[in-house]
Protein backbone atom coordinates (compact mmCIF):
# COMPACT_ATOMS: atom_id res chain seq x y z
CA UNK A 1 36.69 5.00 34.44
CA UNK A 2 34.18 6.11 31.55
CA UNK A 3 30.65 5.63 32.33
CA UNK A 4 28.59 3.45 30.13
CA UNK A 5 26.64 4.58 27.13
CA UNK A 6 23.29 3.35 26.34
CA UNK A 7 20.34 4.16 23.48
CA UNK A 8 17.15 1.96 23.78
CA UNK A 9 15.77 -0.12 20.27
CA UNK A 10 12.11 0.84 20.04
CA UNK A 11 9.11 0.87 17.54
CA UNK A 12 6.67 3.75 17.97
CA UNK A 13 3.99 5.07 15.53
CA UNK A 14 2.86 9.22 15.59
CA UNK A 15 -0.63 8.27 15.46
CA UNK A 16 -1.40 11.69 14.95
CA UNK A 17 0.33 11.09 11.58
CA UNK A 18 -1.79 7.84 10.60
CA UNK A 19 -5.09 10.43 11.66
CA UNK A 20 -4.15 12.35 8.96
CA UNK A 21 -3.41 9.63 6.74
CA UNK A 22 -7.12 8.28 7.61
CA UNK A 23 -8.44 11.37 7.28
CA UNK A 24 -6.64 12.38 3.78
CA UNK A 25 -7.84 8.80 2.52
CA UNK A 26 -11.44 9.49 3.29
CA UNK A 27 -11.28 12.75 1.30
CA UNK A 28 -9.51 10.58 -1.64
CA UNK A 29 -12.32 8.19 -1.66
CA UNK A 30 -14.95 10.96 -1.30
CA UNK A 31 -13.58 12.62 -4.28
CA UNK A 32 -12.91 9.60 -6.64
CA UNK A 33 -15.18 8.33 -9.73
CA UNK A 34 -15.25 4.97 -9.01
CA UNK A 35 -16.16 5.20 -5.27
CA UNK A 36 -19.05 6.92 -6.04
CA UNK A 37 -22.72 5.66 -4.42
CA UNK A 38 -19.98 2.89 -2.66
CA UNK A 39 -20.94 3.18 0.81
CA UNK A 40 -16.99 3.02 2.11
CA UNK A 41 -16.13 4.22 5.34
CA UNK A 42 -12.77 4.43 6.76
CA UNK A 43 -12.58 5.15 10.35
CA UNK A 44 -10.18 5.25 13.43
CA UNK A 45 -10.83 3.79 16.48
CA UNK A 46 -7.73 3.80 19.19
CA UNK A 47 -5.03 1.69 17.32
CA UNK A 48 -7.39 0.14 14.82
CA UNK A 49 -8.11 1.19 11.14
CA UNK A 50 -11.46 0.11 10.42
CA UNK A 51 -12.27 -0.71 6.50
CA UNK A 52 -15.51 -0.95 5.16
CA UNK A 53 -17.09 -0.92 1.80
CA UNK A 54 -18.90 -2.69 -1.04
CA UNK A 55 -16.46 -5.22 -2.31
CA UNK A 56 -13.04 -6.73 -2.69
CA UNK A 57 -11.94 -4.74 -5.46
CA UNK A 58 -13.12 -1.47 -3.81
CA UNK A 59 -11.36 -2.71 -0.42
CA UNK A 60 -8.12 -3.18 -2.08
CA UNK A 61 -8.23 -0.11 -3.76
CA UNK A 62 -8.67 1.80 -0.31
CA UNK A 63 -5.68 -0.26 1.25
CA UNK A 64 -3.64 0.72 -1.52
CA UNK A 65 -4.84 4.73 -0.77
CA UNK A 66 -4.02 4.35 2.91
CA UNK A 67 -0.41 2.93 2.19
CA UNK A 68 -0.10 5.96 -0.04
CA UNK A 69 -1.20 8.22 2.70
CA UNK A 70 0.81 6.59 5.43
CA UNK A 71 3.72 6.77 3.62
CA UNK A 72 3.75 10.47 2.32
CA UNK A 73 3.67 11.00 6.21
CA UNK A 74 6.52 8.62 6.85
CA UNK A 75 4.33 5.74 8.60
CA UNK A 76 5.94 2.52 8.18
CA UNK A 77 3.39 -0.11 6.66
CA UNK A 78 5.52 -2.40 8.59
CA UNK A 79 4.14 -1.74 11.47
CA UNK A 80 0.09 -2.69 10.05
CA UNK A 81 -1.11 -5.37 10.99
CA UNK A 82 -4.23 -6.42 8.42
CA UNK A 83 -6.66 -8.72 9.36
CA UNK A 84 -8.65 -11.07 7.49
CA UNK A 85 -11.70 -9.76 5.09
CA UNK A 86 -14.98 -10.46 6.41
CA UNK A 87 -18.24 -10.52 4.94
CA UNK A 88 -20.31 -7.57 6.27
CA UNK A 89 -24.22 -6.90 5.25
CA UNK A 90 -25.12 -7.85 1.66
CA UNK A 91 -22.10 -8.34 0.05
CA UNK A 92 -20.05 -5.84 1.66
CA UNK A 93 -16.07 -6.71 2.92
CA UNK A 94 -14.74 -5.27 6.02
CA UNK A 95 -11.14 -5.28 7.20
CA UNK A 96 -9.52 -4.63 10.83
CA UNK A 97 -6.23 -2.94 10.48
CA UNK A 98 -4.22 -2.74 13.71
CA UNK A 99 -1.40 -0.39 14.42
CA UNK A 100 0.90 -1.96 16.26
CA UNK A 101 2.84 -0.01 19.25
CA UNK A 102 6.25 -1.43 20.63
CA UNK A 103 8.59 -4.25 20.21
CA UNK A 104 6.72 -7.69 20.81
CA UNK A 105 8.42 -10.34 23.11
CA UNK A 106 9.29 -12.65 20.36
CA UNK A 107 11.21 -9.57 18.28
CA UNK A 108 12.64 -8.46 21.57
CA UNK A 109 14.44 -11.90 22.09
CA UNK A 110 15.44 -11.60 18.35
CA UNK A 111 17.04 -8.78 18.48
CA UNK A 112 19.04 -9.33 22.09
CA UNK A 113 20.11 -12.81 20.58
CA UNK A 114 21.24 -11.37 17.25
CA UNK A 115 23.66 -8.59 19.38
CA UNK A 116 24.76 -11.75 21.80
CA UNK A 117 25.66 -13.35 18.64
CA UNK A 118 27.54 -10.84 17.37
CA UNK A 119 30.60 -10.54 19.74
CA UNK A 120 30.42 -6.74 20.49
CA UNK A 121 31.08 -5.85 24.66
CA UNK A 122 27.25 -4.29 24.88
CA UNK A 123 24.34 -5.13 27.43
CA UNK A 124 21.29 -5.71 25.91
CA UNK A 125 18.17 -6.08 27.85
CA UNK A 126 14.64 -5.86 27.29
CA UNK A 127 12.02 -3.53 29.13
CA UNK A 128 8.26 -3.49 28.39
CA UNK A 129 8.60 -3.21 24.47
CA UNK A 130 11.75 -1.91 24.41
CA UNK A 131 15.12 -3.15 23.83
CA UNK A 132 18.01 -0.73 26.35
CA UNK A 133 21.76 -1.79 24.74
CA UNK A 134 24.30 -0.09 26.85
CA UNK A 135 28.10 -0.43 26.87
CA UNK A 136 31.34 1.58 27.36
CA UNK A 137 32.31 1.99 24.22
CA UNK A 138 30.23 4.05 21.45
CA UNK A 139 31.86 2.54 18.09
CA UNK A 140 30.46 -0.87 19.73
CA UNK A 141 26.97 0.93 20.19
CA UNK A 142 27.18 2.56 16.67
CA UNK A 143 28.21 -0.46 15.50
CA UNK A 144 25.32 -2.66 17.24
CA UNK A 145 23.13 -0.04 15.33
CA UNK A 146 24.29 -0.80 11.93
CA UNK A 147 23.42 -4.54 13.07
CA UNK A 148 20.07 -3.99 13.93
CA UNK A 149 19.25 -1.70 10.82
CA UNK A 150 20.73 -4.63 8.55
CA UNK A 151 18.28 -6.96 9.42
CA UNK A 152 14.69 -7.07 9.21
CA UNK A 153 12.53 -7.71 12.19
CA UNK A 154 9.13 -6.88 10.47
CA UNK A 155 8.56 -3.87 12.46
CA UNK A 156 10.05 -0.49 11.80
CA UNK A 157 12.46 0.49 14.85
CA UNK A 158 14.07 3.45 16.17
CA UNK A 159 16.96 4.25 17.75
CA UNK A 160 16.23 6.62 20.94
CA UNK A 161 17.63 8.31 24.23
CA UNK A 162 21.41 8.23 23.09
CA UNK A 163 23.42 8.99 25.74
């Protein structure tokens, strides 16, 4: 009898990668013409990317340099969550910008329904924020895989602990 095989769906972020995104932003900004005498600070507290800065235009602009960043360092922006521009002192903008960790409960159902639907002889069962599929046969795991990657949960996910 062959022992089942298993690999777990999950969505993780190196957040030692998105430091170095912050941190290579800041020197952008610090650098560039048109931020100059802007007051903008970009800073990174836990999980959260805090925006600040003069005005809208200025705040988009350092959005669009932190995408850059994160992406050069393979970040997904998929998993940014931005929230909504506030009025600060004067006519400053700030922005929240949290990084989110793991699969939320909603996605997690998604995703166990879509591989239900699909017919394949797999388990799939969700722990914490992850999603464990585990079956005897690897073409239906490999193949559960290719179903996942197809579709588009709004978070980027990995594929881990393949065994």
């Amino acid at each position: 009898m062959a022992a089942d095989s298993s690999f777990d769906i999950v969505s993780k972020v190196n957040m030692q990668e998105v430091d170095n995104a912050v941190n290579q932003t800041i020197k952008e900004i610090e650098q560039r013409y048109d931020f100059k005498g802007s007051n903008t600070e970009v800073t990174l507290e836990g999980e959260e990317i805090k925006l600040l800065t003069s005005d809208d235009f200025k705040l988009r602009s350092v959005v669009d340099i932190l995408q850059t960043k994160l992406i050069k360092r393979s970040v997904s922006i998929k998993n940014l969550d931005y929230g909504k521009i506030e009025d600060a002192s004067g006519s400053a903008k700030r922005q929240l910008i949290k990084v989110k960790q793991g699969i939320e409960m909603e996605q997690a159902k998604q995703i166990v329904k879509d591989i239900k639907a699909s017919g394949l002889k797999v388990q799939a069962q969700i722990m914490n924020d992850q999603v464990r599929v585990s079956g005897k046969n690897k073409d239906d795991l490999q193949a559960v895989i290719q179903l996942v990657k197809a579709k588009d949960y709004h978070v980027e996910l990995q594929f881990v602990n393949y065994r």
